[in-house]
C-alpha atoms as a PDB file:
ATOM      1  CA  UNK A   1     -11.779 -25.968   8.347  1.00  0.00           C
ATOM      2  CA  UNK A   2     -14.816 -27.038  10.615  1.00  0.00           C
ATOM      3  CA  UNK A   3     -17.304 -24.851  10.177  1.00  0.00           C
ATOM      4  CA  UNK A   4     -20.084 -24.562  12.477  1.00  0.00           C
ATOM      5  CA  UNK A   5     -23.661 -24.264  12.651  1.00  0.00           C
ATOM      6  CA  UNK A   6     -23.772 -20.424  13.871  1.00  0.00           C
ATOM      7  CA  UNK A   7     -20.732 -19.656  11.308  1.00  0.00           C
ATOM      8  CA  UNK A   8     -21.987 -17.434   8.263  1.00  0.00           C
ATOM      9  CA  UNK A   9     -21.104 -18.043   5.175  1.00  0.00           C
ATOM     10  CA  UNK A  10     -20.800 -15.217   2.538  1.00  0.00           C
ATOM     11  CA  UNK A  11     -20.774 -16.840  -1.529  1.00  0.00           C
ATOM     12  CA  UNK A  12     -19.341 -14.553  -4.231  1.00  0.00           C
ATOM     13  CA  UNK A  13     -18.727 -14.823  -7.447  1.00  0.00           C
ATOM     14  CA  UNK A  14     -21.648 -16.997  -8.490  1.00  0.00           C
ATOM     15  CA  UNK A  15     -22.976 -15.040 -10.954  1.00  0.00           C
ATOM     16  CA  UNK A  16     -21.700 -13.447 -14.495  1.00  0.00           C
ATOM     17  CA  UNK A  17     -19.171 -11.329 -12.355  1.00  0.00           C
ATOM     18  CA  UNK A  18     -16.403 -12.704 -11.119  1.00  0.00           C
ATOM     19  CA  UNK A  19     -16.702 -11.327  -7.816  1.00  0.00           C
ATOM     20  CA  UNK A  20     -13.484 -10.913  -6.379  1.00  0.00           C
ATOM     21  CA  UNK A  21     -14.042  -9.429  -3.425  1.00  0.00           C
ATOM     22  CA  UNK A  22     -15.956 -10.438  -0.270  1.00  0.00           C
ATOM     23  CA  UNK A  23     -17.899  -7.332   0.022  1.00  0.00           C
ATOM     24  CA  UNK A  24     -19.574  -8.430  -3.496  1.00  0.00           C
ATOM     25  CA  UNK A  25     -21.203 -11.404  -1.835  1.00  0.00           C
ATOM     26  CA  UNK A  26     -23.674 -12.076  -0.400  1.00  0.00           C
ATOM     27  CA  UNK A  27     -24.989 -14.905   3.099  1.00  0.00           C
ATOM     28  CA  UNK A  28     -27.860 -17.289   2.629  1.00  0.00           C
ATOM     29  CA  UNK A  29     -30.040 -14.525   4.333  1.00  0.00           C
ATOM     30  CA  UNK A  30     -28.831 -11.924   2.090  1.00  0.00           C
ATOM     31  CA  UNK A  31     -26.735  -9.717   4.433  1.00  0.00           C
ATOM     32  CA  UNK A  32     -23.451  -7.969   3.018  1.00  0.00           C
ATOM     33  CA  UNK A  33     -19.916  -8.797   4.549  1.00  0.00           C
ATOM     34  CA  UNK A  34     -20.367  -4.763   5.046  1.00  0.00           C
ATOM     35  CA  UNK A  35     -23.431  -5.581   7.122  1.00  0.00           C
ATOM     36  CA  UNK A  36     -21.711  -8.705   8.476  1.00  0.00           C
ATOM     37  CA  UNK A  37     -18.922  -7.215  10.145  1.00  0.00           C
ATOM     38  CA  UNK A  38     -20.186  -3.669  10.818  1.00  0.00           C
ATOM     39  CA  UNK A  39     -19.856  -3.211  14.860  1.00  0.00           C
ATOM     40  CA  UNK A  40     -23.400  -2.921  16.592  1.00  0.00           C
ATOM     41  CA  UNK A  41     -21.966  -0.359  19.130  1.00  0.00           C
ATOM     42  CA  UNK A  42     -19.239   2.349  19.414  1.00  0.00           C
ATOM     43  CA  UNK A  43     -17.463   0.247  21.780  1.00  0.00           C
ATOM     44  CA  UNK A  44     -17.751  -2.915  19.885  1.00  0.00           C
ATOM     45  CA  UNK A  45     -14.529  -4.522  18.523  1.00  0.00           C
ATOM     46  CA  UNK A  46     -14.748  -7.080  15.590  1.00  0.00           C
ATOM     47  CA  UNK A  47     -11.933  -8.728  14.119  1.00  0.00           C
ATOM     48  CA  UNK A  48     -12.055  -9.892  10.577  1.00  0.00           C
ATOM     49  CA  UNK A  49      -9.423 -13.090   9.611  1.00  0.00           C
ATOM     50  CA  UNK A  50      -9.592 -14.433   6.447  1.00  0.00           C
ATOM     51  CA  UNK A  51      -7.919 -17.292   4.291  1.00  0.00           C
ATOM     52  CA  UNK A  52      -8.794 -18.225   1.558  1.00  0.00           C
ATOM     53  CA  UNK A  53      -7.132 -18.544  -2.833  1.00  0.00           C
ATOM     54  CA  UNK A  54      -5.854 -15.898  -3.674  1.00  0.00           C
ATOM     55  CA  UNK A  55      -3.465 -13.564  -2.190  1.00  0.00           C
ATOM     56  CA  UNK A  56      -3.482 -11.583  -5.170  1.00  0.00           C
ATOM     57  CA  UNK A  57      -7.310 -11.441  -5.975  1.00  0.00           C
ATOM     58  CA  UNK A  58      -9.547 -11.901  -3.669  1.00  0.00           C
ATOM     59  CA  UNK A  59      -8.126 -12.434  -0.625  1.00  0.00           C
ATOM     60  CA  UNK A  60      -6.086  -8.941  -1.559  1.00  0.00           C
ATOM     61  CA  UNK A  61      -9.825  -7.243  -2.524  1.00  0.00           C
ATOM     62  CA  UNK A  62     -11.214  -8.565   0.487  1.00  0.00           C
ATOM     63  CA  UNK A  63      -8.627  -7.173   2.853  1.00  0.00           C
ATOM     64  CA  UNK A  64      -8.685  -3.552   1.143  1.00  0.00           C
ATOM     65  CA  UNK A  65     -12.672  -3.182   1.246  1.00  0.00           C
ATOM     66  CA  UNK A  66     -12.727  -4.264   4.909  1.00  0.00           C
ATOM     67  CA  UNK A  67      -9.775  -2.333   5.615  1.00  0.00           C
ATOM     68  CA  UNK A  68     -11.474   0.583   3.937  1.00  0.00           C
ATOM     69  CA  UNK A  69     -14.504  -0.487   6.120  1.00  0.00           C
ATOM     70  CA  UNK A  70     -12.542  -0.360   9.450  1.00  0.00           C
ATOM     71  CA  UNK A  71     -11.151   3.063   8.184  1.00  0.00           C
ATOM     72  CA  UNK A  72     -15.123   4.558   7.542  1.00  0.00           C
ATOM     73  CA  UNK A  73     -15.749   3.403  11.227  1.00  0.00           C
ATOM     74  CA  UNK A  74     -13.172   4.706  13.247  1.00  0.00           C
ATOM     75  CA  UNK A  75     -13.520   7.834  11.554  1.00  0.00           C
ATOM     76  CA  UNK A  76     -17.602   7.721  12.426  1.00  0.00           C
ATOM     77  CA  UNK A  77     -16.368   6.348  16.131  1.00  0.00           C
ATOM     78  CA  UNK A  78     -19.175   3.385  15.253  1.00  0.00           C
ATOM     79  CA  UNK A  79     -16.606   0.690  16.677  1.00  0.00           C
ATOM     80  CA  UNK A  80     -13.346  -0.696  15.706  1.00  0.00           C
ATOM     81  CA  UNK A  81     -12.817  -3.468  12.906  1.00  0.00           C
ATOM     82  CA  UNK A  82      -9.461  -4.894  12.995  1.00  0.00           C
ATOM     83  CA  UNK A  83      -8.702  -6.861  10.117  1.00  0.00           C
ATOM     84  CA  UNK A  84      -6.058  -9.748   9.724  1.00  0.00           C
ATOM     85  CA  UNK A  85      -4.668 -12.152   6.854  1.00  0.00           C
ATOM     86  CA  UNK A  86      -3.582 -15.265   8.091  1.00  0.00           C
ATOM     87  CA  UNK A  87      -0.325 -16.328   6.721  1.00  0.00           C
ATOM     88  CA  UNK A  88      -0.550 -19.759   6.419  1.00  0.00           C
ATOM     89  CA  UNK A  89      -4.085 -20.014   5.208  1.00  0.00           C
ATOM     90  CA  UNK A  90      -3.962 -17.828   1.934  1.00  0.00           C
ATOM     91  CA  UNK A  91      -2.070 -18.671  -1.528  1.00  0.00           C
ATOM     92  CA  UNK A  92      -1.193 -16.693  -4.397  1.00  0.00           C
ATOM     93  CA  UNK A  93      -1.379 -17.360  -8.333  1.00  0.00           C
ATOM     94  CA  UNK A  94       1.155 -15.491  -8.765  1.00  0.00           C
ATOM     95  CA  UNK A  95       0.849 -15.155 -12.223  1.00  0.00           C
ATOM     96  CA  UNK A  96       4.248 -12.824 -12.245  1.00  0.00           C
ATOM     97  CA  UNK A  97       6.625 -14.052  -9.607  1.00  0.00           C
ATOM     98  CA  UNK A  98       5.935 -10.540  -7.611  1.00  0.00           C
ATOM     99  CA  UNK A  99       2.032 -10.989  -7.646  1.00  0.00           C
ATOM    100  CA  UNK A 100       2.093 -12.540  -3.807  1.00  0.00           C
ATOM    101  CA  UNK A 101       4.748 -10.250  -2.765  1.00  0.00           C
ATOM    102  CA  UNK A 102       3.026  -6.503  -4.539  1.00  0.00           C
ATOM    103  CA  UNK A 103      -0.333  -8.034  -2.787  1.00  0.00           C
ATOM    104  CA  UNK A 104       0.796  -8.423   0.888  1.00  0.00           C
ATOM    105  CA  UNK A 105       2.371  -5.166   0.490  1.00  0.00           C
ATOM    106  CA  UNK A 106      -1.009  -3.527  -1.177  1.00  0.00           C
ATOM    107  CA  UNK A 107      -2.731  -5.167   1.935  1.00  0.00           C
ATOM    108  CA  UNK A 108       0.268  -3.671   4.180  1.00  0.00           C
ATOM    109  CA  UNK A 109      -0.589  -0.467   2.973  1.00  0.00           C
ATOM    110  CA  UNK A 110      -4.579  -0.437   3.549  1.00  0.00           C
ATOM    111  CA  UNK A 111      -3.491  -1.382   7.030  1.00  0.00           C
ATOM    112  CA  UNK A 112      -3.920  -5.248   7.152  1.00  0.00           C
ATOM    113  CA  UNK A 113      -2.129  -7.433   9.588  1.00  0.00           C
ATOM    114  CA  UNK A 114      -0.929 -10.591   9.217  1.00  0.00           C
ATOM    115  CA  UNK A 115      -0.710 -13.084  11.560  1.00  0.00           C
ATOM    116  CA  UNK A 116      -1.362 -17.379  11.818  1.00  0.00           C
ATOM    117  CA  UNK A 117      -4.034 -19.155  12.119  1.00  0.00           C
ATOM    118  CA  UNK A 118      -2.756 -20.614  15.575  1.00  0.00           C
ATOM    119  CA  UNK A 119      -2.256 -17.180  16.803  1.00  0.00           C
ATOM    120  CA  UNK A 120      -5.771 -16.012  15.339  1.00  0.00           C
ATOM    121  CA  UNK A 121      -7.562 -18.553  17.358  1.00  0.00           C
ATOM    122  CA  UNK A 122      -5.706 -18.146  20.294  1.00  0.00           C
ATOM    123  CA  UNK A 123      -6.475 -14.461  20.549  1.00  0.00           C
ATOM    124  CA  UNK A 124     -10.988 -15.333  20.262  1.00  0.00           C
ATOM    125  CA  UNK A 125      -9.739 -17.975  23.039  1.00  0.00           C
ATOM    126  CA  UNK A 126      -8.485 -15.195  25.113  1.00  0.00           C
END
């Protein structure tokens, strides 16, 4: 992962809560992931990938609030937020053998896609 200098960086989780979800973080100048990735215009498109441990906590929270998100703004017509999982850059616990599988399919349902990483930075190439 290279991050770089105009990349922003949301922390969660660093306080008494657990925090497993994205949306209960916050960046070093204190704007929301809601904030973040809300589209500045009704013709604005932003795409949301994310990666990260785990599949079936908060990569799976993460997804559903910004799918949930995307859903809020399309209904408003503020923009469109298209949200993605990349395949081979999130891990489960899986705590029960089904955990990864009941998570994609939780993520399936709130309308995430899944694609790779390759694929991911191929399409903010085009």
């Amino acid at each position: 992962l290279t991050v770089q200098p105009t990349d922003i960086i949301v922390s969660k989780g660093t306080g008494i809560e657990d925090g497993y979800s994205g949306f209960e973080g916050r960046s070093d100048t204190g704007q929301t992931l809601e904030q973040i990735i809300q589209p500045r215009t009704p013709n604005e498109r932003v795409i949301v990938s994310l990666g990260g441990i785990a599949t079936d906590y908060c990569v799976k929270a993460t997804a559903i609030d910004a799918a949930n998100q995307a859903q809020r703004v399309a209904e408003a017509r503020q923009g469109i937020i298209e949200v993605y999982a990349l395949q081979d850059a999130i891990r489960a616990v899986n705590l029960q053998p089904t955990d990864e599988a009941d998570a994609k399919w939780q993520m399936t349902l709130a309308e995430v896609k899944f694609t790779t990483t390759e694929a991911a930075i191929a399409r903010m190439e085009a």
